[in-house]
N, C-alpha and C. Protein backbone atom coordinates (compact mmCIF):
# COMPACT_ATOMS: atom_id res chain seq x y z
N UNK A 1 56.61 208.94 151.59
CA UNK A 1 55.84 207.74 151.79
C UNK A 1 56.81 206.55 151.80
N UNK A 2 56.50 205.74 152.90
CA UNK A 2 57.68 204.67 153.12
C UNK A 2 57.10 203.45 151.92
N UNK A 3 58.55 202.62 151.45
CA UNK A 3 57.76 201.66 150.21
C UNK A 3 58.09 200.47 151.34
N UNK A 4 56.67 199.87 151.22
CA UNK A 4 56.47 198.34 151.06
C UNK A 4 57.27 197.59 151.36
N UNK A 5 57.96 196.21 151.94
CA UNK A 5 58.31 195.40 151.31
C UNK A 5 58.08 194.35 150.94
N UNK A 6 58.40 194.10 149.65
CA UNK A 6 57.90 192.40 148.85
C UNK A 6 58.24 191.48 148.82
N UNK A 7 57.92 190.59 148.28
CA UNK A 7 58.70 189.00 148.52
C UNK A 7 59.44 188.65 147.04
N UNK A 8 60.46 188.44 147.10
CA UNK A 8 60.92 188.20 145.73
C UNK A 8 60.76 186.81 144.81
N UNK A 9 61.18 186.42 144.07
CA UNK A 9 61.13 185.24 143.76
C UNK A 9 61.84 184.45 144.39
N UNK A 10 63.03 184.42 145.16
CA UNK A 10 63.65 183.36 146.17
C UNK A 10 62.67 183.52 147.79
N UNK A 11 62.10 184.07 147.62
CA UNK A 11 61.19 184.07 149.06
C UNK A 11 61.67 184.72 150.32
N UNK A 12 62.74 185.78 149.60
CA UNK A 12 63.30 186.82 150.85
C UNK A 12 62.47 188.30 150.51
N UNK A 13 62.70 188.97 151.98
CA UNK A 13 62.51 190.05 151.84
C UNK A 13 62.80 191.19 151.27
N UNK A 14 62.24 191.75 150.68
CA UNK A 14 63.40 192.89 149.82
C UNK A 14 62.49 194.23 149.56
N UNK A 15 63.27 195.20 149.69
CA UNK A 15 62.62 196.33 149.33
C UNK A 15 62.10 196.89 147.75
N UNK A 16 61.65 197.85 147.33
CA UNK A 16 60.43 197.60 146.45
C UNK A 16 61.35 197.96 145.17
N UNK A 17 62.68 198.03 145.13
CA UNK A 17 63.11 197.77 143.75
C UNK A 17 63.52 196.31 143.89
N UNK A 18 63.17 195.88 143.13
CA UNK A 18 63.78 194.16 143.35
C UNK A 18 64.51 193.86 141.90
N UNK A 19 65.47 193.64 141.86
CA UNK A 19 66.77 193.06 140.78
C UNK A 19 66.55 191.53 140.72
N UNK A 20 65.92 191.42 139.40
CA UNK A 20 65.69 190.13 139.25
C UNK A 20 67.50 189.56 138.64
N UNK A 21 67.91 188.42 139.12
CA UNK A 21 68.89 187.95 138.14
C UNK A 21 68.94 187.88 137.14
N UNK A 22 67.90 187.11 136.39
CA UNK A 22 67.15 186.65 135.06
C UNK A 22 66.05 187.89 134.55
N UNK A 23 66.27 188.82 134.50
CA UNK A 23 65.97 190.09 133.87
C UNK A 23 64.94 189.72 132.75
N UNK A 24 65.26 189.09 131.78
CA UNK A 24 64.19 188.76 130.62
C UNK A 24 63.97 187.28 131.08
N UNK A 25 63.48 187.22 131.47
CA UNK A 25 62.56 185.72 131.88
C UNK A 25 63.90 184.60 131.35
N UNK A 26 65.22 184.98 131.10
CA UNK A 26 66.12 183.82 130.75
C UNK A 26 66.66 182.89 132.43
N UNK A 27 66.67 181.71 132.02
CA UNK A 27 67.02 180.90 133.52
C UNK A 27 68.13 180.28 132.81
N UNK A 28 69.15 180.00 133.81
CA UNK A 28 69.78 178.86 133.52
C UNK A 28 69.51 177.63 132.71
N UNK A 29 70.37 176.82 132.46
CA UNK A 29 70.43 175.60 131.91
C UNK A 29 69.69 174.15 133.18
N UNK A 30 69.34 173.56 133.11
CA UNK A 30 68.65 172.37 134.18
C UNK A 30 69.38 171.03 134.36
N UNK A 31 69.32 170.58 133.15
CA UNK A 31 70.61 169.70 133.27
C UNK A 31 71.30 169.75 131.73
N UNK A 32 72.48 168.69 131.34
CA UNK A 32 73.36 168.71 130.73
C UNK A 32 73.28 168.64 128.96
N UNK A 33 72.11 167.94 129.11
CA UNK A 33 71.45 167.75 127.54
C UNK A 33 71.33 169.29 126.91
N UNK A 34 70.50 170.06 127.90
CA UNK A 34 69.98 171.10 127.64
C UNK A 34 70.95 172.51 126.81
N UNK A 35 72.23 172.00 127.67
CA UNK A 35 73.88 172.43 127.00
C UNK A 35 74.24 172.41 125.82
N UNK A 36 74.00 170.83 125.87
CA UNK A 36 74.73 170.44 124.46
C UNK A 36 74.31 169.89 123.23
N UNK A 37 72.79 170.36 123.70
CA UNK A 37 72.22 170.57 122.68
C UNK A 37 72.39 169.07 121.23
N UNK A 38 71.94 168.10 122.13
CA UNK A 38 71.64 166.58 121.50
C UNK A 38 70.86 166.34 120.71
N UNK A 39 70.67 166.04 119.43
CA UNK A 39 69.72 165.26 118.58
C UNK A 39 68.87 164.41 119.00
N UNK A 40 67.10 164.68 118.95
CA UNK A 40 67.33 163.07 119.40
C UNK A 40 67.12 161.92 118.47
N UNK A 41 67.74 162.09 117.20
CA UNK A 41 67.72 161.02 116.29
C UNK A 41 69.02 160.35 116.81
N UNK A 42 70.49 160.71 117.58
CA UNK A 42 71.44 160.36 118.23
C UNK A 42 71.00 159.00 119.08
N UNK A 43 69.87 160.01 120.03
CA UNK A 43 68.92 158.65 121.17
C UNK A 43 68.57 157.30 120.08
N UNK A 44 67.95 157.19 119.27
CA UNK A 44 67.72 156.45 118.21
C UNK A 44 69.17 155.53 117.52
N UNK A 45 69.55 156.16 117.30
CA UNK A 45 70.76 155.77 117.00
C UNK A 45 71.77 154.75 117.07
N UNK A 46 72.23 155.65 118.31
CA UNK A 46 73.52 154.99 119.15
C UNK A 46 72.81 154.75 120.78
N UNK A 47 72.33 155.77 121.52
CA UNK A 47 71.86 155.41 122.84
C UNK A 47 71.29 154.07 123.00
N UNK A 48 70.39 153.92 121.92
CA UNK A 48 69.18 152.89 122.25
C UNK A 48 69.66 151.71 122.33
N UNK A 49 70.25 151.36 121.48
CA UNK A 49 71.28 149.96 120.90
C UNK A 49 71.76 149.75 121.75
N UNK A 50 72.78 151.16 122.52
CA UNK A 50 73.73 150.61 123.40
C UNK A 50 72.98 150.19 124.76
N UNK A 51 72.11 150.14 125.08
CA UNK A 51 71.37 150.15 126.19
C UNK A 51 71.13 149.14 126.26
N UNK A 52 70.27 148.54 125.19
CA UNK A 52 70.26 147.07 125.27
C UNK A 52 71.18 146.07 124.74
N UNK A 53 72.15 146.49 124.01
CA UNK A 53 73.25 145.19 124.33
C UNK A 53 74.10 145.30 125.63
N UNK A 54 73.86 146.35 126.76
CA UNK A 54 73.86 146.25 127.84
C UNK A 54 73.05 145.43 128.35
N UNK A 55 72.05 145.75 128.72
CA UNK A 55 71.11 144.66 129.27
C UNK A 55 70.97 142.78 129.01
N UNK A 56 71.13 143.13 127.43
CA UNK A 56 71.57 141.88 127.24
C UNK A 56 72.96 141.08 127.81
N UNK A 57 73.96 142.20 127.84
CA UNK A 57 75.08 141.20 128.69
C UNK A 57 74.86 141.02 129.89
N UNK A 58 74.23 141.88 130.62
CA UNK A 58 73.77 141.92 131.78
C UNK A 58 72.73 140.07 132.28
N UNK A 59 72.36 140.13 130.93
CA UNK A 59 71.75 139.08 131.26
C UNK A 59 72.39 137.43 131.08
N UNK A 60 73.03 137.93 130.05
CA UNK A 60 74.37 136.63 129.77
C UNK A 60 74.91 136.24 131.03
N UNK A 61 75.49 137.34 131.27
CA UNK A 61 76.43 137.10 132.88
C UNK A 61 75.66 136.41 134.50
N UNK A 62 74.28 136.94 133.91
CA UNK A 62 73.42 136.34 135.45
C UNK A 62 73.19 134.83 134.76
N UNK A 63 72.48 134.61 133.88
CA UNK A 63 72.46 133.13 133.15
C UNK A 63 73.85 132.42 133.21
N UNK A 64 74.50 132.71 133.09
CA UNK A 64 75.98 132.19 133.09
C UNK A 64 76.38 131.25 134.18
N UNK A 65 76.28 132.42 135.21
CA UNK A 65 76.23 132.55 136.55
C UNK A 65 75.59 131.41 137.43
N UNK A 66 74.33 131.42 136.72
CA UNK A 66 73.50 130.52 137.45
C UNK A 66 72.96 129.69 137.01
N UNK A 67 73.09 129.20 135.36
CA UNK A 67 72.80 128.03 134.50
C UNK A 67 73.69 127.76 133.64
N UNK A 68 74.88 128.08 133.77
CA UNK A 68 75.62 127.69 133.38
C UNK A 68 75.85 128.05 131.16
N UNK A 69 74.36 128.49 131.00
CA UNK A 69 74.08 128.50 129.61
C UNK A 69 73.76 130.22 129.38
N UNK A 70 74.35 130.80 127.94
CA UNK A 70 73.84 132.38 128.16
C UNK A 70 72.69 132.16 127.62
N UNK A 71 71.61 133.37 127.81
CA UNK A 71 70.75 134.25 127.74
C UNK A 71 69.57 133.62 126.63
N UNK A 72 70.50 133.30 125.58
CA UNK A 72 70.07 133.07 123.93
C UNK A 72 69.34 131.90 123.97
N UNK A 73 71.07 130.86 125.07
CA UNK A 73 70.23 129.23 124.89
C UNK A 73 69.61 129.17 125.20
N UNK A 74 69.18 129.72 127.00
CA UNK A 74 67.97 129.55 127.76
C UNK A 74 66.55 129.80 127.35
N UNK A 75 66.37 130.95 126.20
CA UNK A 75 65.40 131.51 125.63
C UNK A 75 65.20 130.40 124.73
N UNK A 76 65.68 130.15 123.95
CA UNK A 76 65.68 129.05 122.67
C UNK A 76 65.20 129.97 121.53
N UNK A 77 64.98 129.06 120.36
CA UNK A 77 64.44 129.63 119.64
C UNK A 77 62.84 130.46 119.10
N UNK A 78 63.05 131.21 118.41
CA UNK A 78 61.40 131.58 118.67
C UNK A 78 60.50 130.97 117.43
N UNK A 79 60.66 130.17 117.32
CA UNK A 79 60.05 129.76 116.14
C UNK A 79 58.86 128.54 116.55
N UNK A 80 57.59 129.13 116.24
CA UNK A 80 56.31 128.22 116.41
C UNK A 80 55.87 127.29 115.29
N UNK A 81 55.76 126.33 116.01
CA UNK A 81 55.17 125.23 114.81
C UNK A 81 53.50 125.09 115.23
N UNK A 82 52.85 124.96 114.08
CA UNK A 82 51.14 124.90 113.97
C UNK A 82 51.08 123.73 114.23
């Protein structure tokens, strides 16, 4: 009896023993985090901070740029009077 053929998981043809790569349902890695296995109290940490005193210079430099004053002065202070 002639066997079949099936479609594998990459969507080729293949005859009816099919050799999965990933044998026990294991896949590769997806991206780089997934590697190295990051904390995310780290994200908290150090990421977050650094992100926005990025942004914040980011914003110094355009204020600078174009009013002559950074970021801080332009904002002023936050303090409301009743």
């Amino acid at each position: 009896m002639p066997t079949q053929p099936v479609i594998d998981h990459r969507g080729d043809s293949a005859p009816a023993a099919v050799v999965d790569d990933y044998p026990l349902g294991e896949h590769p890695p997806v991206t780089w985090w997934q590697v190295q296995n990051i904390p995310y109290g780290l994200y908290v940490e150090i990421i977050v901070p650094v992100a926005i005193s990025a942004i914040e210079a980011t914003l110094d430099l355009i204020s600078i740029a174009l009013f002559g004053k950074s970021w801080s002065e332009l904002a002023g202070p936050k303090v409301r009077v009743l």
